[in-house]
C-alpha atoms as a PDB file:
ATOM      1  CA  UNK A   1       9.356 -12.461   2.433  1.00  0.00           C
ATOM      2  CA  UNK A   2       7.438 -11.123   5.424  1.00  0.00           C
ATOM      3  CA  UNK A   3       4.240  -8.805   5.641  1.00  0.00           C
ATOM      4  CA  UNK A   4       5.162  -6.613   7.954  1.00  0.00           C
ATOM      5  CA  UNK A   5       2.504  -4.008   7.761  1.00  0.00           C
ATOM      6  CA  UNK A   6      -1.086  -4.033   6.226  1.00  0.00           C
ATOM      7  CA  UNK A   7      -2.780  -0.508   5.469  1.00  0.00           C
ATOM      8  CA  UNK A   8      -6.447  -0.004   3.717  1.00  0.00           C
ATOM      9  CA  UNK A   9      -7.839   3.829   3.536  1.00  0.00           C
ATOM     10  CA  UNK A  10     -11.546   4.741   2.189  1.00  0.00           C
ATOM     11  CA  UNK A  11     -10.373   7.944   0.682  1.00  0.00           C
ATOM     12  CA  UNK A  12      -7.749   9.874  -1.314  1.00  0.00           C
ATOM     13  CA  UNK A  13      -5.950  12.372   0.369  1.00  0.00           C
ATOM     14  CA  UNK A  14      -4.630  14.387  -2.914  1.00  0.00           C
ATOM     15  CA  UNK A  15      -6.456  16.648  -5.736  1.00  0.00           C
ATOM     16  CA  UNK A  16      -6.632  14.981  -8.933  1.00  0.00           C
ATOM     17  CA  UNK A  17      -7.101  11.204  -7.914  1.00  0.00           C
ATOM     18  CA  UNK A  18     -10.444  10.447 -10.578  1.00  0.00           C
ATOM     19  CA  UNK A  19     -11.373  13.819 -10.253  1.00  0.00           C
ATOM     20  CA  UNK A  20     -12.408  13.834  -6.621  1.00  0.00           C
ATOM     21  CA  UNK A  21     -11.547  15.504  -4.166  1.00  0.00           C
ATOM     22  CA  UNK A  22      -8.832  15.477  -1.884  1.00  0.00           C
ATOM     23  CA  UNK A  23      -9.317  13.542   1.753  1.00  0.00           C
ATOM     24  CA  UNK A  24      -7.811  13.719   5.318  1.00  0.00           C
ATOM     25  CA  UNK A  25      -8.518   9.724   5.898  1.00  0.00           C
ATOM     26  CA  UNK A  26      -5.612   8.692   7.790  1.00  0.00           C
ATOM     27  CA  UNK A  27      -4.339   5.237   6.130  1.00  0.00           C
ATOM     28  CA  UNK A  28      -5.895   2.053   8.649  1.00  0.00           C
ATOM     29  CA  UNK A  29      -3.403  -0.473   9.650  1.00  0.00           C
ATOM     30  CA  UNK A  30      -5.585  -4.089  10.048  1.00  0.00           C
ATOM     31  CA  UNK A  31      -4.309  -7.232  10.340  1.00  0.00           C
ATOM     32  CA  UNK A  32      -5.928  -8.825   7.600  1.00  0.00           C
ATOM     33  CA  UNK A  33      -8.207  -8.008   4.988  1.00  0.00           C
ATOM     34  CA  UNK A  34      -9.903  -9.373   1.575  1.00  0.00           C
ATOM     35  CA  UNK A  35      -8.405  -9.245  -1.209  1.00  0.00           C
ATOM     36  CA  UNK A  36     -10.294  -9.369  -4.167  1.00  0.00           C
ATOM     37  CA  UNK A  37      -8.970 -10.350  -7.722  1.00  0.00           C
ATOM     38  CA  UNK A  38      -8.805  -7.290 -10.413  1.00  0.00           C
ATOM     39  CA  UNK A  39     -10.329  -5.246  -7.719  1.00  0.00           C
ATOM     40  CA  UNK A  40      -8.205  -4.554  -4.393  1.00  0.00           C
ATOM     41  CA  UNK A  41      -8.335  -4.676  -1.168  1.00  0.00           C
ATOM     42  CA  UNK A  42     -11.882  -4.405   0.370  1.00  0.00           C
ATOM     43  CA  UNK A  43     -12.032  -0.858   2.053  1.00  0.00           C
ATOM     44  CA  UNK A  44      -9.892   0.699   0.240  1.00  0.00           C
ATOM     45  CA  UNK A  45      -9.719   3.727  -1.934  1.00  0.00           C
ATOM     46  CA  UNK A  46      -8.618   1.433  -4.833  1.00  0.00           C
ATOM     47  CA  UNK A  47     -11.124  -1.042  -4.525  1.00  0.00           C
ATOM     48  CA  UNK A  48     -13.194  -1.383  -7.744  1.00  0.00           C
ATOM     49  CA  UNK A  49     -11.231   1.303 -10.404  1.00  0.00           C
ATOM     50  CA  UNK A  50     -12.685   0.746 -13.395  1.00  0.00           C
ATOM     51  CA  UNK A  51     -10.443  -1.884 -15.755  1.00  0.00           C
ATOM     52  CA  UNK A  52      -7.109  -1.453 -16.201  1.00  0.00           C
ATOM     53  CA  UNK A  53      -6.085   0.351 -13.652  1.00  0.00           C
ATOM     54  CA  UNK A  54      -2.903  -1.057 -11.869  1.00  0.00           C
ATOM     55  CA  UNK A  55      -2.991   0.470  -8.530  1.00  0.00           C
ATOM     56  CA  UNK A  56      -5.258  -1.934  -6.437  1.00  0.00           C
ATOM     57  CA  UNK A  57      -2.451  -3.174  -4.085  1.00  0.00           C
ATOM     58  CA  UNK A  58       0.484  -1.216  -3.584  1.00  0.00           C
ATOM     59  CA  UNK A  59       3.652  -2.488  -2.342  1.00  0.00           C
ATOM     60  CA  UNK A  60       6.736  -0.798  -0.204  1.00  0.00           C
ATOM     61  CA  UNK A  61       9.598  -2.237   1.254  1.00  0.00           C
ATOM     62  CA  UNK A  62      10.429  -2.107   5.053  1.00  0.00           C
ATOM     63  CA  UNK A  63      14.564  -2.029   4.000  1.00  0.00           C
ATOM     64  CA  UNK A  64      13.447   1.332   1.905  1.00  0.00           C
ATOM     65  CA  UNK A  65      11.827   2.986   5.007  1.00  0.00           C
ATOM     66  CA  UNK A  66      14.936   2.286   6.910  1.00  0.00           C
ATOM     67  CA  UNK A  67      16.790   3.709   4.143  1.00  0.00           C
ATOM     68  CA  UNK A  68      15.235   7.274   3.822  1.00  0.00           C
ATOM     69  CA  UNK A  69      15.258   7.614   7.571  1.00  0.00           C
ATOM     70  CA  UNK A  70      18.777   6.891   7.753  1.00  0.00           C
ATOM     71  CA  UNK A  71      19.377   9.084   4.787  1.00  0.00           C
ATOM     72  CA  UNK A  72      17.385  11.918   6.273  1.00  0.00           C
ATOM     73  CA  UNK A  73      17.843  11.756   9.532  1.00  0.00           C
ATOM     74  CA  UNK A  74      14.500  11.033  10.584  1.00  0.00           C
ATOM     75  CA  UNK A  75      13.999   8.481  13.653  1.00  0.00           C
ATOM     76  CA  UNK A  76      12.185   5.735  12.230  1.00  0.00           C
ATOM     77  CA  UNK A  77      10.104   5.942  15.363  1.00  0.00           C
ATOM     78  CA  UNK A  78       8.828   9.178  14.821  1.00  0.00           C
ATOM     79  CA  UNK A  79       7.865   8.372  10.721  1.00  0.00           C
ATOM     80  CA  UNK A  80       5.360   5.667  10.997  1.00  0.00           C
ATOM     81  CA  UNK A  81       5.606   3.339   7.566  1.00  0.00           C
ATOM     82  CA  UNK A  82       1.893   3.885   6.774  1.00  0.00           C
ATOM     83  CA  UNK A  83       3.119   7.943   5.992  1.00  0.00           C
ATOM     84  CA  UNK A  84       3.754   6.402   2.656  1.00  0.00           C
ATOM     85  CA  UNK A  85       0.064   5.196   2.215  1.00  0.00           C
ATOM     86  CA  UNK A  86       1.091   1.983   0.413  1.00  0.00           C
ATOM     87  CA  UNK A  87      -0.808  -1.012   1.324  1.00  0.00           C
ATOM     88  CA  UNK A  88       1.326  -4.018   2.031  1.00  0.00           C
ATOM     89  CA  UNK A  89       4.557  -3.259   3.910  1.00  0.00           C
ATOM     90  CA  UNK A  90       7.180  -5.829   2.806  1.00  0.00           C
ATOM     91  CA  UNK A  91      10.177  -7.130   4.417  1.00  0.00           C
ATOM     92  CA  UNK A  92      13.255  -9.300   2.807  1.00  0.00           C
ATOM     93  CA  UNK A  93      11.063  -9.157  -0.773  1.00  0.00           C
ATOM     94  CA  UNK A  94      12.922  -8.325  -4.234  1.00  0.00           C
ATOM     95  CA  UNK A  95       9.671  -6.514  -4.925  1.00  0.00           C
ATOM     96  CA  UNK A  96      11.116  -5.268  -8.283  1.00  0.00           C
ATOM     97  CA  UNK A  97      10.988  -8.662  -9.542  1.00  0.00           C
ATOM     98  CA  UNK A  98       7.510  -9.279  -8.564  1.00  0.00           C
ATOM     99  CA  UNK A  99       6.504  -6.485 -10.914  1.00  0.00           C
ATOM    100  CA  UNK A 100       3.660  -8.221 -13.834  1.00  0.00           C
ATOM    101  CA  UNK A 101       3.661 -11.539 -12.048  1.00  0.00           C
ATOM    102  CA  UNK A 102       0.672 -13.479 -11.187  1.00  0.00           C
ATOM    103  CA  UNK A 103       0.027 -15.683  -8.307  1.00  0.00           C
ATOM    104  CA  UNK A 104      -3.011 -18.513  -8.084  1.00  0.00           C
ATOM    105  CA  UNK A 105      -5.603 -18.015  -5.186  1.00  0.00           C
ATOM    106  CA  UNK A 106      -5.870 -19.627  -2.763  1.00  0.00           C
ATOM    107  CA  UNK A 107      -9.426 -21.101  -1.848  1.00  0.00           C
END
């Protein structure tokens, strides 16, 4: 599997999300960034839901990018990936079958 991409943005940009408002914060592509256990990624609009929630990291897959522009006839070029606003950008991953599994940190 390969990162490809790595996005964090400090604000929602649609009505509803906890009851706030909706944003215009682009989504930030860095080239690393912490990630913190049951929390998120540090910056990021997800960072420090209250328990339970599931959407601290989210993944898409580079091959599914690729995919819709192909299927919509949309130059790749001119549809960044981070249009999406997922966090992690993934290339060659099956990430279907990463879905509810658990990884040991590193220290």
């Amino acid at each position: 599997m390969t990162i490809r991409h790595i996005f964090i943005s400090p604000d929602h940009n649609f009505v509803g999300h906890f009851g706030e408002a909706s944003g215009t914060t682009p989504s930030v592509e860095v080239e690393s960034v912490p990630c913190v256990a049951g929390q998120g990624l540090e910056g990021d609009r997800y960072f420090a839901r209250p328990a339970g929630h599931k959407g601290q990291v989210t993944f898409f897959a580079w091959e599914a990018h690729k995919m819709l522009c192909r299927r919509f006839g949309v130059a790749s070029a001119k549809k960044p990936v981070s249009v999406y606003r997922r966090n992690v950008i993934t290339e060659e991953a099956d990430l279907n079958s990463l879905v509810g599994q658990q990884t040991s940190s590193r220290d």
